[in-house]
Each structure stands twice: as structure tokens, then as C-alpha cells.
C-alpha atoms as a PDB file:
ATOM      1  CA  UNK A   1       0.000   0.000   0.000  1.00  0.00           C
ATOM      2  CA  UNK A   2       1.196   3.534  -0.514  1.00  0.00           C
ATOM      3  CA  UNK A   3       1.194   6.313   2.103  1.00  0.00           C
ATOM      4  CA  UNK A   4      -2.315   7.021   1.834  1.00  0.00           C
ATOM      5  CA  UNK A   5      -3.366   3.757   2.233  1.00  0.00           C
ATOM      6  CA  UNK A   6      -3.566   2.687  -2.136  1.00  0.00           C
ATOM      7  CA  UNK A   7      -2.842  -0.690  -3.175  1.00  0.00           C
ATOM      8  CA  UNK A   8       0.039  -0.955  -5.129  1.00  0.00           C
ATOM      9  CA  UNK A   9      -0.348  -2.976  -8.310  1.00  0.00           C
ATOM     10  CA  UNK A  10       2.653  -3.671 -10.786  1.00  0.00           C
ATOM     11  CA  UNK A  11       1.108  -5.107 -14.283  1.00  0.00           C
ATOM     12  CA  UNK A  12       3.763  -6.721 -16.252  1.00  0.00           C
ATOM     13  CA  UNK A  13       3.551  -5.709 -20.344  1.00  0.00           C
ATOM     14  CA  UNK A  14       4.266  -8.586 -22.722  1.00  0.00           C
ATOM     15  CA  UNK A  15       2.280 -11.831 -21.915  1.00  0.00           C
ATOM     16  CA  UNK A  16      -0.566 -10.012 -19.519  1.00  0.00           C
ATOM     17  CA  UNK A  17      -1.416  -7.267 -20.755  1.00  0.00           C
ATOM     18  CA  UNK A  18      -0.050  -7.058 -24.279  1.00  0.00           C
ATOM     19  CA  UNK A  19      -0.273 -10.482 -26.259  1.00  0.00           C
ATOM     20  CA  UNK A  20       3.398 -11.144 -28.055  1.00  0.00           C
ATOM     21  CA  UNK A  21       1.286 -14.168 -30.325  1.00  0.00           C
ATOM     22  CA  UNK A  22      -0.222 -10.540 -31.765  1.00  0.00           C
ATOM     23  CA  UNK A  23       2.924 -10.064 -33.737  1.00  0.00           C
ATOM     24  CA  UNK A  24       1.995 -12.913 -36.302  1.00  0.00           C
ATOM     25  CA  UNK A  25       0.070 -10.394 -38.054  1.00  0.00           C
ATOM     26  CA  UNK A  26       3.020  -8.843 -39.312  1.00  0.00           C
ATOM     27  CA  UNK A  27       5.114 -11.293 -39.647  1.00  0.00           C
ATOM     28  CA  UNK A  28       2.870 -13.097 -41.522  1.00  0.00           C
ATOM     29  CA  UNK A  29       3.157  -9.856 -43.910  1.00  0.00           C
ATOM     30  CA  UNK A  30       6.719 -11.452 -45.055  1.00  0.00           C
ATOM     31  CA  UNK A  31       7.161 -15.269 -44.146  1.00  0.00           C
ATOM     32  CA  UNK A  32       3.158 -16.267 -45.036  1.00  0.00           C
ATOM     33  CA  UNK A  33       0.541 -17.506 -42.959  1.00  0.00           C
ATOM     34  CA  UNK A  34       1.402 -20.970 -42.273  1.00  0.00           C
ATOM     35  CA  UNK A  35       4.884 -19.861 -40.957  1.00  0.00           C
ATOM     36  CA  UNK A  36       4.060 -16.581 -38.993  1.00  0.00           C
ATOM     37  CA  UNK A  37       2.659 -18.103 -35.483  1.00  0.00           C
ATOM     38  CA  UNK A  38       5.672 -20.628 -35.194  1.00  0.00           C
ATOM     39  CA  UNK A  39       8.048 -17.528 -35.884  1.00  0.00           C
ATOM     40  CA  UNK A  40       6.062 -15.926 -33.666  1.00  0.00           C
ATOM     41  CA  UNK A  41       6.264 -18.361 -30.486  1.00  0.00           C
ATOM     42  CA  UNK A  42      10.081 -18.838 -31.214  1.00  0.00           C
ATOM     43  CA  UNK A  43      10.661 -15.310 -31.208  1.00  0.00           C
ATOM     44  CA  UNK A  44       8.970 -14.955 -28.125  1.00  0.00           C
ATOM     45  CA  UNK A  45      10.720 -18.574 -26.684  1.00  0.00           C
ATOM     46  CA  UNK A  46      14.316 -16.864 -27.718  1.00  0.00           C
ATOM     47  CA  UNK A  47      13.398 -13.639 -26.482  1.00  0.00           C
ATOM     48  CA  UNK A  48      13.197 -14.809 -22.752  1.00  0.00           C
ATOM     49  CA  UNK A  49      15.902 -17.199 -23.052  1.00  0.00           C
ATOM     50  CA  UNK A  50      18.132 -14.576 -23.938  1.00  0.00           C
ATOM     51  CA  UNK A  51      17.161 -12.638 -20.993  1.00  0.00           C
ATOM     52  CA  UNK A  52      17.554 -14.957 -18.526  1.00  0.00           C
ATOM     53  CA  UNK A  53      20.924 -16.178 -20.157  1.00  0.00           C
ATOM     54  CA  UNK A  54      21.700 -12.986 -19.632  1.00  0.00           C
ATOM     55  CA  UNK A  55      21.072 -12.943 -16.146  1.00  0.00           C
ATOM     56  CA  UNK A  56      23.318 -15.994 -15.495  1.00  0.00           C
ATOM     57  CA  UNK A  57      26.413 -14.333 -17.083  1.00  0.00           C
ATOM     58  CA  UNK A  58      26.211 -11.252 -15.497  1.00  0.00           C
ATOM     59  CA  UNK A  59      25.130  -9.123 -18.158  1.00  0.00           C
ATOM     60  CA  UNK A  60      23.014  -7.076 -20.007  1.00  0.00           C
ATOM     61  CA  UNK A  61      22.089  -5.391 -23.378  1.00  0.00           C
ATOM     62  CA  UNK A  62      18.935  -3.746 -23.766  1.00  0.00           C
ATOM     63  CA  UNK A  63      15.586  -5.805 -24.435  1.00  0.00           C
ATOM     64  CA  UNK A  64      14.909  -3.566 -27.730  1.00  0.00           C
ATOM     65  CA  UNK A  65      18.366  -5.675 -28.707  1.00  0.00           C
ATOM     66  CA  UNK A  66      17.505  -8.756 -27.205  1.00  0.00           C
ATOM     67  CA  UNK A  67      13.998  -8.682 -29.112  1.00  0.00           C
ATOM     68  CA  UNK A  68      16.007  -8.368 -32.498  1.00  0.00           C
ATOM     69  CA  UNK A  69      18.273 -10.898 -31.628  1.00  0.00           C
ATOM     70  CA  UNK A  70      15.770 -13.375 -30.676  1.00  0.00           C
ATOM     71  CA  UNK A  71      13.622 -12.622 -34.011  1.00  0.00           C
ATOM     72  CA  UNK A  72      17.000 -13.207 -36.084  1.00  0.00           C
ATOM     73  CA  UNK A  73      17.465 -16.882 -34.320  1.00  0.00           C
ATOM     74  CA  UNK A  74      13.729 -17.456 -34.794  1.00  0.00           C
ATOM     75  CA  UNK A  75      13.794 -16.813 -38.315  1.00  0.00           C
ATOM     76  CA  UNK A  76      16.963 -18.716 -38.853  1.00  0.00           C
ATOM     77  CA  UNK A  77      15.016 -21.580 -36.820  1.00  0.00           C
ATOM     78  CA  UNK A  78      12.484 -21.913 -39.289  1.00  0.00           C
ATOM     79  CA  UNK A  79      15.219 -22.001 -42.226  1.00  0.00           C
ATOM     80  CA  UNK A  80      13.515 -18.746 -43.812  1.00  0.00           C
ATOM     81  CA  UNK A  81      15.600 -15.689 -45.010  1.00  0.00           C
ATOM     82  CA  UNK A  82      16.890 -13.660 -42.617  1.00  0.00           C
ATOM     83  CA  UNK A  83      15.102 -10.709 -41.948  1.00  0.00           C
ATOM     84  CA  UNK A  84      16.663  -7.448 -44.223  1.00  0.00           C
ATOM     85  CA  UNK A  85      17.003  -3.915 -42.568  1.00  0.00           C
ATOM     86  CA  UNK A  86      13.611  -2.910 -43.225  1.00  0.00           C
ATOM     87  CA  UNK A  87      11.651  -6.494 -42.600  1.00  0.00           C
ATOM     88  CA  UNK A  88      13.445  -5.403 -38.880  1.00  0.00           C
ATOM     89  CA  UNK A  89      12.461  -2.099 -38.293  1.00  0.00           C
ATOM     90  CA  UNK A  90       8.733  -3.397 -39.893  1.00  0.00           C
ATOM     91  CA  UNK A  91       8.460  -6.063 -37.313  1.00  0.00           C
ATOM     92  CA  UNK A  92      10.355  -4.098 -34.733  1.00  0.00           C
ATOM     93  CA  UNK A  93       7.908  -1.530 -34.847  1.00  0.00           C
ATOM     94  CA  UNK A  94       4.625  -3.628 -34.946  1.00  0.00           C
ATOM     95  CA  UNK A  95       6.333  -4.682 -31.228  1.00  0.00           C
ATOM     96  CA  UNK A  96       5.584  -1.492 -29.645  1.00  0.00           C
ATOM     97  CA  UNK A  97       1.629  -1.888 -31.646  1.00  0.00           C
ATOM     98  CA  UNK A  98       0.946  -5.295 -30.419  1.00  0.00           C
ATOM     99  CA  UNK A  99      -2.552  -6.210 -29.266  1.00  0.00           C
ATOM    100  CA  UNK A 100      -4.160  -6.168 -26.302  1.00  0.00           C
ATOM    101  CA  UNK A 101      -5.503  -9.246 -24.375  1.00  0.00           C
ATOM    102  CA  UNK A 102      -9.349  -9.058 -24.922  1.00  0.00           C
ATOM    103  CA  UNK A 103     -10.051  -8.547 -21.197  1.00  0.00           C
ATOM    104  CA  UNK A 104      -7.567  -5.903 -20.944  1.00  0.00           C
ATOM    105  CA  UNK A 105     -10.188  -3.077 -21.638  1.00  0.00           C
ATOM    106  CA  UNK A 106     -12.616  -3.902 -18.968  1.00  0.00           C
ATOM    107  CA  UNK A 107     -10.003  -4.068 -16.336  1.00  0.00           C
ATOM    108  CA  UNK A 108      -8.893  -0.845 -17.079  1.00  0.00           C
ATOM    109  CA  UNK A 109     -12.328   0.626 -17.023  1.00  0.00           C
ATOM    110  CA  UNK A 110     -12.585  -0.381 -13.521  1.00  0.00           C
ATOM    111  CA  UNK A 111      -8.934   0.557 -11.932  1.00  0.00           C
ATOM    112  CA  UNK A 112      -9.456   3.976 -13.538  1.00  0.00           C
ATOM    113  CA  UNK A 113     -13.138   3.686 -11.386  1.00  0.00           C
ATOM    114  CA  UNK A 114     -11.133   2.831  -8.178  1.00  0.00           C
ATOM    115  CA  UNK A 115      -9.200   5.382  -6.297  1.00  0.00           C
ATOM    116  CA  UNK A 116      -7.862   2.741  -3.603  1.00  0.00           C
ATOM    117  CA  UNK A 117      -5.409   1.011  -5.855  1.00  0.00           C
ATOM    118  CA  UNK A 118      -2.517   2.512  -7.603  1.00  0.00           C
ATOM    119  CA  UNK A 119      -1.587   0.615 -11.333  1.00  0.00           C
ATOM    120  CA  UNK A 120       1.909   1.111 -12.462  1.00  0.00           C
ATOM    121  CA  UNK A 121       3.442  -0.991 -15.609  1.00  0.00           C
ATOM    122  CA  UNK A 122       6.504  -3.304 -14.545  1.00  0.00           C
ATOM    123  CA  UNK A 123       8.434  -4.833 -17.596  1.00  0.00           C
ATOM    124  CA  UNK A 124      11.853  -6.169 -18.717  1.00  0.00           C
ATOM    125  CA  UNK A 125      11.216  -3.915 -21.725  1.00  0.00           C
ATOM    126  CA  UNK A 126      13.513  -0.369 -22.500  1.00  0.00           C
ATOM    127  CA  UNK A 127      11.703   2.897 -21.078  1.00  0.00           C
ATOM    128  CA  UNK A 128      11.560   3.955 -25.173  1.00  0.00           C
ATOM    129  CA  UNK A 129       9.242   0.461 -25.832  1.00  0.00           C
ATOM    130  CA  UNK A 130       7.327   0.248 -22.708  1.00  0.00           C
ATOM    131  CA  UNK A 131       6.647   4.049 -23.407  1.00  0.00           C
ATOM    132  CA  UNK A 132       5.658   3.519 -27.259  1.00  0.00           C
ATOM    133  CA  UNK A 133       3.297   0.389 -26.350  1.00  0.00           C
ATOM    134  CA  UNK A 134       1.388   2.301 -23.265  1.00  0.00           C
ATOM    135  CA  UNK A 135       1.085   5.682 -25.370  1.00  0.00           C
ATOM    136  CA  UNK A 136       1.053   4.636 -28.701  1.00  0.00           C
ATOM    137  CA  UNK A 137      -0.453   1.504 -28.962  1.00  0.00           C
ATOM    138  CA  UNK A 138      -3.824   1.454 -30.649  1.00  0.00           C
ATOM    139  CA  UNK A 139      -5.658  -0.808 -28.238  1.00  0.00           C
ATOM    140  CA  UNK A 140      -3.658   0.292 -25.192  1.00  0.00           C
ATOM    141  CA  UNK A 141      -3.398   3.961 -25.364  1.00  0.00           C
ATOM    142  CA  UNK A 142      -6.667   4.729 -24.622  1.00  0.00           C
ATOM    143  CA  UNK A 143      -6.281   4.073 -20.913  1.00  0.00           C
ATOM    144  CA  UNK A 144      -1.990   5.483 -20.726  1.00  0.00           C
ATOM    145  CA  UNK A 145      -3.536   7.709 -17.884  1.00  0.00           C
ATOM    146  CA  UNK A 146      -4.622   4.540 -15.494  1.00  0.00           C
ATOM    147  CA  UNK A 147      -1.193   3.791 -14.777  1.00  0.00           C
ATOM    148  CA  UNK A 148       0.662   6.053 -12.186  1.00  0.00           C
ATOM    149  CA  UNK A 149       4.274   5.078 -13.577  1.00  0.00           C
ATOM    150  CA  UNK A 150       6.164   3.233 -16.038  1.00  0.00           C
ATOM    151  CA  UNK A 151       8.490   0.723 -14.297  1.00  0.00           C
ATOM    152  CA  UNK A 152      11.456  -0.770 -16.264  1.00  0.00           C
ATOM    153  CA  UNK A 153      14.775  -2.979 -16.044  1.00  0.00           C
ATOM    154  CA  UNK A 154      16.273  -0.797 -17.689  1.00  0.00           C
ATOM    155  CA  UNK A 155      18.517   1.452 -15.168  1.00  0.00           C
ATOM    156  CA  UNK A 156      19.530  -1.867 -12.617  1.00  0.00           C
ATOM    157  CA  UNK A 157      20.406  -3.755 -16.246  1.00  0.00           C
ATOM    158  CA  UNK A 158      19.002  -6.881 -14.883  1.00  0.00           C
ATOM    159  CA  UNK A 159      15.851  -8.661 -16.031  1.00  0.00           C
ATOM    160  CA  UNK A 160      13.100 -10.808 -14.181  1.00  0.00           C
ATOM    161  CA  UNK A 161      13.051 -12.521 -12.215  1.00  0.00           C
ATOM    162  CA  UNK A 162      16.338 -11.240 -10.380  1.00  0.00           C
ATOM    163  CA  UNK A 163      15.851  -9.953  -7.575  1.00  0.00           C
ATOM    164  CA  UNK A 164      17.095  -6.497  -8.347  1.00  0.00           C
ATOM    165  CA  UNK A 165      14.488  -5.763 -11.024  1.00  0.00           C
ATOM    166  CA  UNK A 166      11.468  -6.269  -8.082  1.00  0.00           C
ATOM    167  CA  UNK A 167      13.689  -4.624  -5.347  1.00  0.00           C
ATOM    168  CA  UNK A 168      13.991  -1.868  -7.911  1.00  0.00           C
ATOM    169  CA  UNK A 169      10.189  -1.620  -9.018  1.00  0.00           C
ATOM    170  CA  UNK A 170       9.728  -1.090  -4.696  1.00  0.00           C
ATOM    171  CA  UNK A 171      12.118   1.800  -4.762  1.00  0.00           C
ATOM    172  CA  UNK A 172      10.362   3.320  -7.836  1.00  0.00           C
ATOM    173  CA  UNK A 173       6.848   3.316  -5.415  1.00  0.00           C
ATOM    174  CA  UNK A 174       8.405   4.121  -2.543  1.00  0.00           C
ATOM    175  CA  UNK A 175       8.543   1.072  -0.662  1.00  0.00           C
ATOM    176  CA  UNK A 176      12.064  -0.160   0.819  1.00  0.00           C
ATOM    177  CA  UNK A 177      13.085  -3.862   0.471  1.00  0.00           C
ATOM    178  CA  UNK A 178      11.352  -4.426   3.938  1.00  0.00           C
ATOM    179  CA  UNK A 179       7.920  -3.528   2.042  1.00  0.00           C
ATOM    180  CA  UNK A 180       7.821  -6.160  -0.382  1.00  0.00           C
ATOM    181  CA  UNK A 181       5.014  -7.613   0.706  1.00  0.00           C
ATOM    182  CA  UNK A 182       2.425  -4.074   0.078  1.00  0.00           C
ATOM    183  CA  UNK A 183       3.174  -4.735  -3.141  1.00  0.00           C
ATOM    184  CA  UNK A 184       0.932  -6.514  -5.744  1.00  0.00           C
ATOM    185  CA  UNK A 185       2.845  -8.481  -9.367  1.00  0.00           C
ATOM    186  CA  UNK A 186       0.177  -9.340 -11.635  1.00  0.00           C
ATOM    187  CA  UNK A 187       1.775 -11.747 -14.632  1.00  0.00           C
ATOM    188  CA  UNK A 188       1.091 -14.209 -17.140  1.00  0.00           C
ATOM    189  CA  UNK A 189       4.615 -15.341 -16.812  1.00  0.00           C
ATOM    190  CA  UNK A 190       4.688 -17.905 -14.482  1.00  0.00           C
ATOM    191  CA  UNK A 191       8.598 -16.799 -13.753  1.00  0.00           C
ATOM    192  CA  UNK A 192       7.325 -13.689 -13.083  1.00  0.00           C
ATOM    193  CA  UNK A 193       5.351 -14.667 -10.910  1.00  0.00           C
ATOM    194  CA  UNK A 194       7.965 -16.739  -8.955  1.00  0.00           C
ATOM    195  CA  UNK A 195      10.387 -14.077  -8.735  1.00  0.00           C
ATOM    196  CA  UNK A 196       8.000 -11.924  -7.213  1.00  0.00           C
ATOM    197  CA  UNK A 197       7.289 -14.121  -4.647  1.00  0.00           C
ATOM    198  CA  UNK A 198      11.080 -14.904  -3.981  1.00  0.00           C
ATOM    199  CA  UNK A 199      11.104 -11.414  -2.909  1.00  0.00           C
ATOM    200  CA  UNK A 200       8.742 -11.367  -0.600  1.00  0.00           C
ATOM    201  CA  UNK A 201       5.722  -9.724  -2.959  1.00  0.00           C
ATOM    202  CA  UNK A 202       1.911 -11.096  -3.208  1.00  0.00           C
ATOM    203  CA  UNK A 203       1.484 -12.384  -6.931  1.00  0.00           C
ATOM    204  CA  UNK A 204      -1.369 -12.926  -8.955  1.00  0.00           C
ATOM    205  CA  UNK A 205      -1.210 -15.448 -11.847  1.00  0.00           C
ATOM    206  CA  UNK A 206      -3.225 -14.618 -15.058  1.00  0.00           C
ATOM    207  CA  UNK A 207      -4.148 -18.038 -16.680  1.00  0.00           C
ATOM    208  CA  UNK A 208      -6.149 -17.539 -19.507  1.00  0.00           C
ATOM    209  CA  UNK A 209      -5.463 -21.088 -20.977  1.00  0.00           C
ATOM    210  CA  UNK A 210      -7.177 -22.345 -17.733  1.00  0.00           C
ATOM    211  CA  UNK A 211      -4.227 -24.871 -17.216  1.00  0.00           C
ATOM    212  CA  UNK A 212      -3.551 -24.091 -13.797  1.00  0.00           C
ATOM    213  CA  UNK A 213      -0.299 -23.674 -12.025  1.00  0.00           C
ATOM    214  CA  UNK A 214       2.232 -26.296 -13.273  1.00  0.00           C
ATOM    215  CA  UNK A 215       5.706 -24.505 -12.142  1.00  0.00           C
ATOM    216  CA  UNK A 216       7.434 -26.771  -9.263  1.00  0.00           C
ATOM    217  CA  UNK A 217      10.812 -24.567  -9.020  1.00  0.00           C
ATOM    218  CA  UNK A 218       9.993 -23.923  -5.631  1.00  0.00           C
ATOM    219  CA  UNK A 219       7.967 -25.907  -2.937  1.00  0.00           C
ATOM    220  CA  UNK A 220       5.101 -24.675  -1.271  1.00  0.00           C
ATOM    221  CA  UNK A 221       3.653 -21.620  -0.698  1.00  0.00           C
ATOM    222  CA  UNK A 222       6.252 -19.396  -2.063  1.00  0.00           C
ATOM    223  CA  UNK A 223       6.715 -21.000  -5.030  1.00  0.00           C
ATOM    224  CA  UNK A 224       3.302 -20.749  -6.098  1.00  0.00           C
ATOM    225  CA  UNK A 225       0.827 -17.248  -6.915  1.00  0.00           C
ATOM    226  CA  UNK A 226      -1.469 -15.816  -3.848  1.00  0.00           C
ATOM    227  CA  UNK A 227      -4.184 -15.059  -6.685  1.00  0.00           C
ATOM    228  CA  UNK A 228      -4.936 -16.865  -9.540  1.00  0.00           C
ATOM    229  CA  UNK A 229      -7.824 -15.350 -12.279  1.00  0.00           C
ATOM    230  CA  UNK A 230      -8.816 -16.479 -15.694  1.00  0.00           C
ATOM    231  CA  UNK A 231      -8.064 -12.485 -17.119  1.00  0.00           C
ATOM    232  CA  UNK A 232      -7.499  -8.859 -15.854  1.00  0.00           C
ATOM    233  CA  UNK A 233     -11.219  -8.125 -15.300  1.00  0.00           C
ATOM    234  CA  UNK A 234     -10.902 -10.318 -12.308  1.00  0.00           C
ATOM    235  CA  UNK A 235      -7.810  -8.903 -10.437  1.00  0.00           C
ATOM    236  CA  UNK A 236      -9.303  -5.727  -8.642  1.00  0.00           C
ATOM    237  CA  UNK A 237     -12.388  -8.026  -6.975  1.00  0.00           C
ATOM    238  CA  UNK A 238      -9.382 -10.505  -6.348  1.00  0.00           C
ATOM    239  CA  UNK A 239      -7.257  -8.490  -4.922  1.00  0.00           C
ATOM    240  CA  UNK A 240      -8.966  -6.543  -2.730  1.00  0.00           C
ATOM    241  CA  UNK A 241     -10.707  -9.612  -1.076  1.00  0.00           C
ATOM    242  CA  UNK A 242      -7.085 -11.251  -0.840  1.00  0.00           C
ATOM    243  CA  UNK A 243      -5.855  -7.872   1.002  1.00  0.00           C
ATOM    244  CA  UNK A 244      -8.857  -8.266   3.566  1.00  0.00           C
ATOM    245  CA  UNK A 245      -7.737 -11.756   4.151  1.00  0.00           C
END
């Protein structure tokens, strides 16, 4: 909670609010239909590998580099033609236009109806992308003004789910590392979700696919969400009964 008395809410970007699949669109402009999902998942599948590769080495380039990086290998993959200068920028820039989730919209409706709880964006994502998806967007755009703040990796030059990046997002909301636990993750990254919770934040895990919670990295409670809701128009209602206990 914040100083006078908000909920604090972190939403991460690509995978819960913005859908990455969304992308297959245009990439289906130059490799064809039949070939633009798979591209698509393997970009994504890359894309997070890299990052938490990353991680393990001990270092960092930024995620607008990782993204390109990860299309390259995905392409390559697939044994198409890699992608030219301007295939790149084409497909880089349909990444900060991607679609929204279809229950995105409602949920946003009601945060921006509810003065107790305070949304900020939290993503592995460069301050220039996160700011181009949440302003420029087409589907999210409309509701830029929900969110308080735009929280990124980008100045600790870590990515989720170290423990930086979270410990970070608390400094950015004024909490201090003993405070973890007034703060809310809301993911459809199960590592996301984990990290969170390594931390010492409440999670809530969006599962659209209705598979449930499959990730045994960690036993017990903290290796498993506080909330889990079938899409965004459930977390407020979820959250707030969580938070009365």
C-alpha cells in the first residue's frame, strides 16, 4: 500500500497485458501464414531465453536488442531468409503496436473507477518500448492515464526474475526492500510470478489457458501465486478480497 493507504499494483507488459502471439500479423506480412505463429512463439521462446541467459552471465544489453536478436534466431530456426534492414524495423515496430488481451479493456475501465489502488506498468522492456506500447499503442493507449508510472529494467540492467528488477520496481513506489510484501505483481509469466514471490511480494497469476499452475521450481507456498484469475477483469475483486484476508 502507498502512504495514503492505495494498493500498489505492478502489471507486467508482454504476456498479460499485451499479447506477443499478436505479432503474427506482421510477420505473416513477409514469411506467409502458415509460418508466422511458429516464428512468432520462437521469437517470443528466444526472447526470454536470452534474458535470462543474460542474467546468469552477469550481463546485459537492452531488451529492444535482445527482441532483435531473438527474431534473427527465430527466423533462422524456421530455415527462412533472414530478416533485411527494413523487414526489422517493420516487425520491430509492430512490437511497440501489439494487441491487447481481450479482457484488458474492462479491467482498465474499472482501476481507472477505483481510487484505492494505484496501477503502475513493470516490464523487462527499455523505457523507449514500454513508453511507445502504453502511449502509442492502438488498443492500449486509450487508458496510458490509469497507470501512475512506467516501471522498467532498464537502469539496474538486470531482467526478471532477479531480484534487483522487483527490489527496484519497490524503490520506484516508494517502498524499501522491507515492504515487499504491500506490493501486488500481476503476470502471465509464471517466472514472473515466482520471482516476485522470492522477494517477498503477493502475486497474482493470469491463466487464460485455464491450465492451472504447473511450475514446481519452488515448494510450497512461495513457489506458487497468492491469486490466480482467468483475465485482468478479475484482479481488482481478487485483490482486494485477498488484502482483507
Amino acid at each position: 500500500m502507498t502512504s495514503d493507504g492505495n494498493t500498489i499494483i505492478a502489471f507486467d507488459l508482454y504476456g498479460t497485458l499485451l499479447s506477443t502471439e499478436s505479432i503474427a500479423k506482421e510477420s505473416a506480412k513477409h514469411y506467409g501464414e502458415e509460418k508466422a505463429t511458429t516464428v512468432a512463439a520462437t521469437w517470443r521462446k528466444y526472447q526470454l531465453e536470452y534474458t535470462w541467459r543474460l542474467n546468469s552471465m552477469n550481463q546485459y544489453i537492452p531488451f529492444s536488442t535482445v527482441t532483435q536478436r531473438s527474431l534473427q534466431h527465430a527466423v533462422a530456426e524456421s530455415n527462412l531468409e533472414l530478416p533485411n534492414e527494413g523487414v526489422t524495423s517493420s516487425l520491430m515496430s509492430a512490437y511497440d503496436s501489439l494487441s491487447t488481451f481481450p479482457d484488458v479493456a474492462s479491467a482498465l475501465k474499472s482501476l481507472a473507477r477505483n481510487p484505492s489502488i494505484t496501477p503502475v506498468v513493470f516490464s523487462n522492456g527499455t523505457q523507449q518500448m514500454v513508453g511507445n506500447s502504453v502511449h502509442h499503442s492502438p488498443d492500449l493507449s486509450p487508458y496510458a492515464s490509469v497507470f501512475s508510472d512506467i516501471v522498467t529494467v532498464e537502469e539496474v540492467k538486470k531482467f526478471k526474475p532477479h531480484p534487483d528488477v522487483y527490489h527496484h520496481l519497490a524503490k520506484k513506489v516508494g517502498k524499501s526492500e522491507g515492504q515487499m510484501g504491500e506490493m501486488w505483481l500481476v503476470s502471465g509469466n509464471s517466472f514472473d510470478v515466482v520471482g516476485a514471490k522470492a522477494v517477498g511480494m503477493k502475486a497474482c497469476w493470469v491463466d487464460r489457458a485455464g491450465s492451472g499452475w504447473c511450475d514446481g521450481l519452488v515448494e510450497g507456498a512461495m513457489g506458487k501465486p497468492d491469486l490466480v484469475v482467468k483475465g485482468l477483469d478479475e484482479v481488482v475483486e481478487g485483490v482486494e478480497k485477498a488484502s482483507r484476508g
